[in-house]
C-alpha atoms as a PDB file:
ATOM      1  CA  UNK A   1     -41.241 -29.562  76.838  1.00  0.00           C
ATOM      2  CA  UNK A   2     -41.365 -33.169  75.435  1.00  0.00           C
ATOM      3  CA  UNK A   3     -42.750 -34.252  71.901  1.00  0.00           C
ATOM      4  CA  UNK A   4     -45.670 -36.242  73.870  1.00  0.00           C
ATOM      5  CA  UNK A   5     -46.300 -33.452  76.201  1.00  0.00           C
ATOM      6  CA  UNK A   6     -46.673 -30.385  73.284  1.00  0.00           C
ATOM      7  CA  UNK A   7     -49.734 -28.499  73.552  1.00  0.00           C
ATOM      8  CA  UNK A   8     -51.542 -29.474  70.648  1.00  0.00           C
ATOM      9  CA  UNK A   9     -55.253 -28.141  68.769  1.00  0.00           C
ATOM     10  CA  UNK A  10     -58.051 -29.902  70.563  1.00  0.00           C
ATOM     11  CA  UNK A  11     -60.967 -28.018  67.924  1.00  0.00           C
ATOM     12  CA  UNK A  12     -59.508 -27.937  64.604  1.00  0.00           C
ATOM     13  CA  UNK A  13     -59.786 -31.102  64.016  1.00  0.00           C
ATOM     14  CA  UNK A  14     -63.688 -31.457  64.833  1.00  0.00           C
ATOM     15  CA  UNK A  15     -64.132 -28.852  63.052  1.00  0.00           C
ATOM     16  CA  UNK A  16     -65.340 -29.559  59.700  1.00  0.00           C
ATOM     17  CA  UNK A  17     -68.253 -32.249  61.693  1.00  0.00           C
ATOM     18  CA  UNK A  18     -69.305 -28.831  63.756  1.00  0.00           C
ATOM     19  CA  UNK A  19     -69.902 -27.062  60.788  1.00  0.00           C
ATOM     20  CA  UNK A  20     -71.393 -29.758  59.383  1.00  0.00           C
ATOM     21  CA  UNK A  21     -73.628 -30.269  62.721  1.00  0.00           C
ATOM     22  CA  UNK A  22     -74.288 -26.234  62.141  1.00  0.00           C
ATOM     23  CA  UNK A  23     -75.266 -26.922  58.834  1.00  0.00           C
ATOM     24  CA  UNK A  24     -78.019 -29.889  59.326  1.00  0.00           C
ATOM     25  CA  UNK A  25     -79.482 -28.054  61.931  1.00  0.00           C
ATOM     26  CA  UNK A  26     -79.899 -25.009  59.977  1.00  0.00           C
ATOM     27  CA  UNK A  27     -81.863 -26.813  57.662  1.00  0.00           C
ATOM     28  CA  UNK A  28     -83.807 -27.847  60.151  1.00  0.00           C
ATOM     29  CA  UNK A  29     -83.880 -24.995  61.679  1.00  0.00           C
ATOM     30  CA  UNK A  30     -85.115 -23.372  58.393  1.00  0.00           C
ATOM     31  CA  UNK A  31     -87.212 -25.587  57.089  1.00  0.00           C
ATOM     32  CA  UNK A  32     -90.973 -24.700  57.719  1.00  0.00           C
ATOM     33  CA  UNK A  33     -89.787 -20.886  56.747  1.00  0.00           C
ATOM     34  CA  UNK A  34     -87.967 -21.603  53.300  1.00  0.00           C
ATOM     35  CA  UNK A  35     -86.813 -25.096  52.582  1.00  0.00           C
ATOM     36  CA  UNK A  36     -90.641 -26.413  52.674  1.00  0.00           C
ATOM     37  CA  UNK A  37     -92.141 -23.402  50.359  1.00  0.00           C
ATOM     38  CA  UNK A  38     -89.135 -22.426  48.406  1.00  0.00           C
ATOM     39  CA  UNK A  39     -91.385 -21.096  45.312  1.00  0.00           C
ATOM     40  CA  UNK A  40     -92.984 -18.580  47.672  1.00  0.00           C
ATOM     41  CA  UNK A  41     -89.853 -17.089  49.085  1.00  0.00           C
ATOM     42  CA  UNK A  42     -88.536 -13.677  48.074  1.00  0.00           C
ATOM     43  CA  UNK A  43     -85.112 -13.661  45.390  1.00  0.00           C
ATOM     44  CA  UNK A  44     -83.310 -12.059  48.412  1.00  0.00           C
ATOM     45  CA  UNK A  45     -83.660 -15.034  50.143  1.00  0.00           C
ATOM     46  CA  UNK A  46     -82.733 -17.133  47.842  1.00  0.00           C
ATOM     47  CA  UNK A  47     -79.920 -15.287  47.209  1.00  0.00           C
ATOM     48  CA  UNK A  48     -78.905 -15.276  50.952  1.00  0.00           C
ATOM     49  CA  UNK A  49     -79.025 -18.566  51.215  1.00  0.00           C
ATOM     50  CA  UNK A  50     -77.005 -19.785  48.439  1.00  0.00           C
ATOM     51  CA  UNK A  51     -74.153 -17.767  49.453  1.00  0.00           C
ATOM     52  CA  UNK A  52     -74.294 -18.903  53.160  1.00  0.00           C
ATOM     53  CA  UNK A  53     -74.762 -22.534  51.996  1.00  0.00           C
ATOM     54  CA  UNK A  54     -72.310 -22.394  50.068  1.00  0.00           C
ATOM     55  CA  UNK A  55     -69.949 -20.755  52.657  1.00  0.00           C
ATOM     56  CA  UNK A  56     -71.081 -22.787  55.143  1.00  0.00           C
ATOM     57  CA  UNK A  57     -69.676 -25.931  52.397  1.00  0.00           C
ATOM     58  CA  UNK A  58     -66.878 -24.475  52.538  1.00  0.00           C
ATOM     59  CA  UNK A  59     -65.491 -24.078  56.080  1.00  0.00           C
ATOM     60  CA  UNK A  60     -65.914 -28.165  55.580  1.00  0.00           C
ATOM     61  CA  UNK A  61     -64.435 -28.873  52.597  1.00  0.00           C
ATOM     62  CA  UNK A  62     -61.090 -26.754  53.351  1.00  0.00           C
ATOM     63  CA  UNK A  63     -60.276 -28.280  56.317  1.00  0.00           C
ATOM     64  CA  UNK A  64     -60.495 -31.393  54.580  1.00  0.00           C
ATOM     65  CA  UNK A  65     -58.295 -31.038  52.146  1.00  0.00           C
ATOM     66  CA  UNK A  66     -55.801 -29.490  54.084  1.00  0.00           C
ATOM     67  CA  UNK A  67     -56.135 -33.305  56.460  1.00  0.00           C
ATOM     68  CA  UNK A  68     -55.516 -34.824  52.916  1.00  0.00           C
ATOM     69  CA  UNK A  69     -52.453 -32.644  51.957  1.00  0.00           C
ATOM     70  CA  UNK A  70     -54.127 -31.124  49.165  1.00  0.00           C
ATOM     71  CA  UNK A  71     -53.098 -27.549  49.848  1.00  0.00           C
ATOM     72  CA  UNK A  72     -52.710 -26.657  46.413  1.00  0.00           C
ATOM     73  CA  UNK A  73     -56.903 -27.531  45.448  1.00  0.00           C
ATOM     74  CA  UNK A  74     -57.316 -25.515  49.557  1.00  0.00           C
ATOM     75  CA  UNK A  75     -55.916 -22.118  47.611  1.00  0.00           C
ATOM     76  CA  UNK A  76     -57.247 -22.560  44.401  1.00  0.00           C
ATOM     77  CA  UNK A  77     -60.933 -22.937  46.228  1.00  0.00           C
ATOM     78  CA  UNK A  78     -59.582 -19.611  49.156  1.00  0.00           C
ATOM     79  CA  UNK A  79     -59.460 -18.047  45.878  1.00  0.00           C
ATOM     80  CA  UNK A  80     -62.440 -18.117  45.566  1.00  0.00           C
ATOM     81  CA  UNK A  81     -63.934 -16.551  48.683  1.00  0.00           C
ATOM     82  CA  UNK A  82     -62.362 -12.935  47.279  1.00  0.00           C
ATOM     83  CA  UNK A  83     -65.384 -13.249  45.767  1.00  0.00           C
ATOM     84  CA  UNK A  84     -67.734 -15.282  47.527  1.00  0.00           C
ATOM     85  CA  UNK A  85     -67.783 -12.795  50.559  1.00  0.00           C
ATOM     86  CA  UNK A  86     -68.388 -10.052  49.077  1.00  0.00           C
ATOM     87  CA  UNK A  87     -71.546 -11.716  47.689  1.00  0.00           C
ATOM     88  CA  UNK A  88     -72.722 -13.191  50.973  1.00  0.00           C
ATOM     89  CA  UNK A  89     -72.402  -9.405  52.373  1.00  0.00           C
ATOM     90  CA  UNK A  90     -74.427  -8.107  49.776  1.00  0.00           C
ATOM     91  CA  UNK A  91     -77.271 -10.954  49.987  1.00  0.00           C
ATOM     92  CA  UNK A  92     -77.283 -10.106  53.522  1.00  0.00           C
ATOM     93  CA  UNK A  93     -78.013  -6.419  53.601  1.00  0.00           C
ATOM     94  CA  UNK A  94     -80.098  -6.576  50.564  1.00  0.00           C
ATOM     95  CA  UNK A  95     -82.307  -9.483  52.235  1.00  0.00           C
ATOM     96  CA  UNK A  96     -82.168  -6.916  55.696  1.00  0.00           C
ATOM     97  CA  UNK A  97     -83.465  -4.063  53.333  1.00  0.00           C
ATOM     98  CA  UNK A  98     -86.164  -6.223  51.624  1.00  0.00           C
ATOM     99  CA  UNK A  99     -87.587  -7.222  55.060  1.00  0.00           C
ATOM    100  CA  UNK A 100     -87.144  -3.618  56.598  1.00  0.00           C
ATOM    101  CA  UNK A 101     -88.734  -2.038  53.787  1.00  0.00           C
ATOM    102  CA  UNK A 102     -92.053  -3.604  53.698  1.00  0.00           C
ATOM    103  CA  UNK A 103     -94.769  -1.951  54.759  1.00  0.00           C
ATOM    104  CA  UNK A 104     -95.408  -1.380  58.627  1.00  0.00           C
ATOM    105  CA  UNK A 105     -92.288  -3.932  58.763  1.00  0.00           C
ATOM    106  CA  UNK A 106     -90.517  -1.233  60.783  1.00  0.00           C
ATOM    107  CA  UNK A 107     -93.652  -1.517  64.097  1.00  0.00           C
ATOM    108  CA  UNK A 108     -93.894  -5.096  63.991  1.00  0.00           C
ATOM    109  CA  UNK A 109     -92.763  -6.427  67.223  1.00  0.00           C
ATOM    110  CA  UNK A 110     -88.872  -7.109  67.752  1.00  0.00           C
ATOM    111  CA  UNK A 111     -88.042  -5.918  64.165  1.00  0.00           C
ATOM    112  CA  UNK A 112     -85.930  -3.035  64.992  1.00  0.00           C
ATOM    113  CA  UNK A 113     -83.697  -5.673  67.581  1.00  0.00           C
ATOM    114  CA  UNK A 114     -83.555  -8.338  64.245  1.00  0.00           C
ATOM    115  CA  UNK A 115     -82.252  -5.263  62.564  1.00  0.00           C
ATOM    116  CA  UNK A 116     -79.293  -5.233  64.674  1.00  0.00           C
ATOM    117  CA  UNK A 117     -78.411  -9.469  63.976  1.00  0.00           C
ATOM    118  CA  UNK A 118     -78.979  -8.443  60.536  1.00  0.00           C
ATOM    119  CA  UNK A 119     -76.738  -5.669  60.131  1.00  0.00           C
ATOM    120  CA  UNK A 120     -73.998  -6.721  62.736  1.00  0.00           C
ATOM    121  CA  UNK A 121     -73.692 -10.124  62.011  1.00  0.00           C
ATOM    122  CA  UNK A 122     -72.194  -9.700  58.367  1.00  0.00           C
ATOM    123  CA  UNK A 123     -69.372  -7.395  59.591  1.00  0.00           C
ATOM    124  CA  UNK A 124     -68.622  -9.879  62.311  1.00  0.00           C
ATOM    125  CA  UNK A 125     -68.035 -12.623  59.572  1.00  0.00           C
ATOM    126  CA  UNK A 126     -66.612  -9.679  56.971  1.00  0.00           C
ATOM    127  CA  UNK A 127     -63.532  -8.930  60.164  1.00  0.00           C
ATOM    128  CA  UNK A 128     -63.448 -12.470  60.926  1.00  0.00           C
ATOM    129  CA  UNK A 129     -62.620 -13.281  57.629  1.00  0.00           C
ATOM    130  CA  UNK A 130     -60.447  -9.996  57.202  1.00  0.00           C
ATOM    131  CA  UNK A 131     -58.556 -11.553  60.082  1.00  0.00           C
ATOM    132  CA  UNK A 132     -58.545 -15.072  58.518  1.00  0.00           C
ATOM    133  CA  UNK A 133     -56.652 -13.378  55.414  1.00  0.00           C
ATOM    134  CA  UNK A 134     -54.196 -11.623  57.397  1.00  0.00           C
ATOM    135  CA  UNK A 135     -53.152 -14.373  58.935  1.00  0.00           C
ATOM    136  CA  UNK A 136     -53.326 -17.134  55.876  1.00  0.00           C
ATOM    137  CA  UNK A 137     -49.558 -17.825  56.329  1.00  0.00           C
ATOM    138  CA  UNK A 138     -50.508 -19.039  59.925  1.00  0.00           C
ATOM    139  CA  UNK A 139     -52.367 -22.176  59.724  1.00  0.00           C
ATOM    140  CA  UNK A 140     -53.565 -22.370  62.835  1.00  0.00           C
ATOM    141  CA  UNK A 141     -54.332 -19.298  63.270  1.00  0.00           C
ATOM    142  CA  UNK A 142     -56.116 -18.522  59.566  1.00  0.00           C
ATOM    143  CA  UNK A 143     -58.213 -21.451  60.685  1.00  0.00           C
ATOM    144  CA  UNK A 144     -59.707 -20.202  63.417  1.00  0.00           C
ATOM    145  CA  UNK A 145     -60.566 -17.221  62.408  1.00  0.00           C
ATOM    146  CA  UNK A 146     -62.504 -18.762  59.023  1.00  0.00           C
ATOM    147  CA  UNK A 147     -64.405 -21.285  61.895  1.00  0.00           C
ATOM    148  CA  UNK A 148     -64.841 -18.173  63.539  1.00  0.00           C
ATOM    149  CA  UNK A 149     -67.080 -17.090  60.386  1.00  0.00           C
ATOM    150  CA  UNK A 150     -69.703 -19.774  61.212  1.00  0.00           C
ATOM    151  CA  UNK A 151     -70.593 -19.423  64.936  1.00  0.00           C
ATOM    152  CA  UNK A 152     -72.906 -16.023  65.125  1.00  0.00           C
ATOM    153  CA  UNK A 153     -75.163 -18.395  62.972  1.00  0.00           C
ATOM    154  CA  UNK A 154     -75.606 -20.536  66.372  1.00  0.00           C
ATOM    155  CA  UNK A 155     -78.024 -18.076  67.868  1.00  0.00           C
ATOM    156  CA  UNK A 156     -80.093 -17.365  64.748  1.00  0.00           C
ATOM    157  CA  UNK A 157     -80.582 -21.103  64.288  1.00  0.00           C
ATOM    158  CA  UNK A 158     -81.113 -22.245  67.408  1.00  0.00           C
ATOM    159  CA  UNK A 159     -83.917 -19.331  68.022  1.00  0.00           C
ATOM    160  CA  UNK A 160     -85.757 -20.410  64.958  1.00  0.00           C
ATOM    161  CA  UNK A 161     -85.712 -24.549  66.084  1.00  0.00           C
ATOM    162  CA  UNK A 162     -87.797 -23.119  68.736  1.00  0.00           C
ATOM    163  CA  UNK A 163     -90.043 -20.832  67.034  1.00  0.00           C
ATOM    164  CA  UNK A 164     -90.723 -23.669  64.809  1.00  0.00           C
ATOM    165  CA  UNK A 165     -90.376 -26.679  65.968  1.00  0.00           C
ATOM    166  CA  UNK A 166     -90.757 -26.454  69.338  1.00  0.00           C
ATOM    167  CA  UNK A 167     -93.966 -23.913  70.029  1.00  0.00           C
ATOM    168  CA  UNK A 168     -93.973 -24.097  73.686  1.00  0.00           C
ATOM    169  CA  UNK A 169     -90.650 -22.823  73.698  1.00  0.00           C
ATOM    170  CA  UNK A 170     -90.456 -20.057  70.500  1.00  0.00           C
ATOM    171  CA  UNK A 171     -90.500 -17.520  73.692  1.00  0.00           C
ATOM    172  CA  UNK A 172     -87.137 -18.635  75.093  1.00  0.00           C
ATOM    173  CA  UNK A 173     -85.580 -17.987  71.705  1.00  0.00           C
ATOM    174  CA  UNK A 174     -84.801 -14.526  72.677  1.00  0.00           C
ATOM    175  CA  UNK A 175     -82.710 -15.245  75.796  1.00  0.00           C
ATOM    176  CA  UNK A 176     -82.111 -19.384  75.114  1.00  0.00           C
ATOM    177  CA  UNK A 177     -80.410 -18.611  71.436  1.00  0.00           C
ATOM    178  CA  UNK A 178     -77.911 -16.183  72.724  1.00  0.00           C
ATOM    179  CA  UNK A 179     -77.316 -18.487  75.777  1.00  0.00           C
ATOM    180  CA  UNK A 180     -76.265 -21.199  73.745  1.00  0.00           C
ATOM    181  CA  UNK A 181     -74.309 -19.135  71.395  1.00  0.00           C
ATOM    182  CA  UNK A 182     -72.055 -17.776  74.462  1.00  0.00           C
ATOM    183  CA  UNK A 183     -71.691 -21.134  76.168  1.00  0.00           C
ATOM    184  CA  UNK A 184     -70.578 -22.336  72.941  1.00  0.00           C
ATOM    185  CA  UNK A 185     -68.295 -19.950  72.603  1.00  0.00           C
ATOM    186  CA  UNK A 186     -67.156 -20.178  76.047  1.00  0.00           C
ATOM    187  CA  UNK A 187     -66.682 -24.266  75.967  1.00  0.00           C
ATOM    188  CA  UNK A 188     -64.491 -23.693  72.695  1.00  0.00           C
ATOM    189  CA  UNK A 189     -62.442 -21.132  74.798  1.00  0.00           C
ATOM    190  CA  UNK A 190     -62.251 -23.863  77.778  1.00  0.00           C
ATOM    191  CA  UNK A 191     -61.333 -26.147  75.332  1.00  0.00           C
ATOM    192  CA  UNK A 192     -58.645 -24.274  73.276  1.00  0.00           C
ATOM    193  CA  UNK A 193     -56.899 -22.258  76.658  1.00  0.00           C
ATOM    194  CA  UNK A 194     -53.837 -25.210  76.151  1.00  0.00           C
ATOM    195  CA  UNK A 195     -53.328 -24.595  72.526  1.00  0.00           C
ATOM    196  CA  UNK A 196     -49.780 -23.685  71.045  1.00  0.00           C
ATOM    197  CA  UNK A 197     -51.061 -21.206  68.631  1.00  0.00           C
ATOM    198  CA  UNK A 198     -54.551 -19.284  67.928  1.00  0.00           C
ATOM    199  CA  UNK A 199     -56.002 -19.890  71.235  1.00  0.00           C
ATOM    200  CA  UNK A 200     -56.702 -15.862  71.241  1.00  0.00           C
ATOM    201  CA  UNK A 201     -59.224 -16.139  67.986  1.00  0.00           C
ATOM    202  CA  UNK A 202     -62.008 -17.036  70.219  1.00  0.00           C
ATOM    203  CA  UNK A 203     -62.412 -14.888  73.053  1.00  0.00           C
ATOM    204  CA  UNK A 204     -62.361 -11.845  70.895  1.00  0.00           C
ATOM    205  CA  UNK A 205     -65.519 -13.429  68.986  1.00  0.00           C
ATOM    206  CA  UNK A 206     -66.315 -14.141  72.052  1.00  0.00           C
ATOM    207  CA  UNK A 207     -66.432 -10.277  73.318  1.00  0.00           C
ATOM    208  CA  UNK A 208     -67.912  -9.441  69.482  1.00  0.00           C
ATOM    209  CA  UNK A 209     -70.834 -11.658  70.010  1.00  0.00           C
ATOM    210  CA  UNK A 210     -71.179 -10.433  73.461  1.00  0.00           C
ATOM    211  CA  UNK A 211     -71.263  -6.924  72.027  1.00  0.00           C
ATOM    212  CA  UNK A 212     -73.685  -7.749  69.302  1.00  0.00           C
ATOM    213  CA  UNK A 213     -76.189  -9.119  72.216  1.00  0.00           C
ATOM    214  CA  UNK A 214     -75.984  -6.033  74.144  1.00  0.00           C
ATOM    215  CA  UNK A 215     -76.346  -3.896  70.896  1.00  0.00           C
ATOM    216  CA  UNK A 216     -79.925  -5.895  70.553  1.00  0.00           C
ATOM    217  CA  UNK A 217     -81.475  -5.207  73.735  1.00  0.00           C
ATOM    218  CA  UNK A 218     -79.791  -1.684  73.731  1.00  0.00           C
ATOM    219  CA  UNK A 219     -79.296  -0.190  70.535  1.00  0.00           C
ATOM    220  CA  UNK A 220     -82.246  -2.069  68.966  1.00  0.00           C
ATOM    221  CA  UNK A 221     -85.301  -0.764  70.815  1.00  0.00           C
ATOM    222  CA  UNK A 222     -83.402   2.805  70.593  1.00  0.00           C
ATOM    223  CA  UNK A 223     -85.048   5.835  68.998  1.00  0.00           C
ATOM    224  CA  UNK A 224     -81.923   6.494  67.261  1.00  0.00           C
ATOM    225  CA  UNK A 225     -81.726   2.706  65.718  1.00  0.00           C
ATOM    226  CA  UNK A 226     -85.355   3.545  64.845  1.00  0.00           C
ATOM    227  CA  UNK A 227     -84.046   6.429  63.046  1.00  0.00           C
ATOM    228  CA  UNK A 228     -81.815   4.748  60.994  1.00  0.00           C
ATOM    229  CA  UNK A 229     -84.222   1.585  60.510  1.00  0.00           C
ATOM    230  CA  UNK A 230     -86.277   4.543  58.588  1.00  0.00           C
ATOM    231  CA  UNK A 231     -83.517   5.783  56.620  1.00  0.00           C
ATOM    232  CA  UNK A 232     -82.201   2.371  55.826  1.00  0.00           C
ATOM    233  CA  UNK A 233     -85.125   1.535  54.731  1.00  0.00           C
ATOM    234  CA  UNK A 234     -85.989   4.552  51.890  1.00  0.00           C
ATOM    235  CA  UNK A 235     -82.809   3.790  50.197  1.00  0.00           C
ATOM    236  CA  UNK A 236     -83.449   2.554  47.001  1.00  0.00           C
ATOM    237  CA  UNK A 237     -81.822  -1.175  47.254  1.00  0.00           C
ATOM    238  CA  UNK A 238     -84.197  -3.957  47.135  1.00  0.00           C
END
């Protein structure tokens, strides 16, 4: 195969604008609930989002200066997400536990199936990035998987530009979110199915996020989920 003809990365490189896209629309997205009130909001949340903003920073800045040849600033800042996941796993199940916790939180409508986003979601970006480590000394590859580490936020996002922005459709955000997630997911897929290297990364997040959507309208309205909602919730965390 010719020079000219070499099947080359047709994401990658738009990457760091998706995230970026990602990231103005979760501040839209998340505006009338935080952004707007920030001195009524919880520490949890706070905490939450500070990590996932700046994760979210992140998966656009690295890609950057890898365009720029600056690999040596790229690992001194992948240093630093040894710790910064960690801390974005932690914000997340404390903020879950906070929310769970409160009182009759665990009979309000749909809070047992938000469980399930809230408790799946951060070990789909802790393997994702377990897999992005694993597979540093593969460029293409690595950077998938840390892209990878953004999209379950599509459904989440999406769901609440509805619910807040768009009233006549909050309803749709159930079925509308994940829709958009998946043919997201499936477009990248489309996209990437010519790519020399890494073109497997997405449809195993692809069959992950599928999983986690069938674990909501399955697992989450379960009386076992409800069991552990209850348990989860008189641990002494938050």
């Amino acid at each position: 195969m010719s020079a000219a003809a070499k099947p080359r990365a047709i994401l990658l490189p738009h990457a760091p604008a998706l995230v970026a896209v990602l990231l103005l629309l979760s501040f839209v997205a998340f505006w009338v609930p935080y952004f707007s009130q920030l001195s009524v909001a919880s520490r949890y949340v706070h905490f939450h989002v500070a990590t996932m903003l700046v994760w979210m920073c992140l998966l656009i800045v690295q890609p950057l200066l890898m365009r720029a040849g600056r690999r040596d600033v790229h690992r001194a800042i992948g240093k630093t997400t040894w710790l910064l996941m960690p801390l974005v796993l932690v914000s997340s199940v404390l903020l879950a536990h906070f929310r769970i916790s409160q009182p009759g939180a665990i009979d309000q409508p749909g809070m047992l199936q938000v469980l399930i986003l809230q408790m799946f979601s951060p070990l789909l970006l802790a393997g994702f990035y377990a897999a992005a480590l694993m597979r540093r000394r593969e460029p293409a590859v690595h950077a998938r998987w840390m892209l990878a580490t953004a999209l379950p936020l599509i459904d989440p996002v999406i769901a609440r530009v509805l619910a807040f922005h768009l009233p006549k459709w909050a309803d749709a955000g159930d079925w509308l979110g994940p829709l958009i997630a998946m043919a997201t997911l499936a477009i990248i897929i489309v996209a990437e199915r010519q790519s020399s290297r890494g073109r497997h990364v997405f449809p195993i997040v692809f069959a992950l996020v599928l999983l986690q959507l069938v674990l909501f309208y399955t697992l989450g309205t379960s009386a076992v989920w409800r069991t552990f909602a209850q348990w989860f919730a008189a641990l002494p965390l938050s």
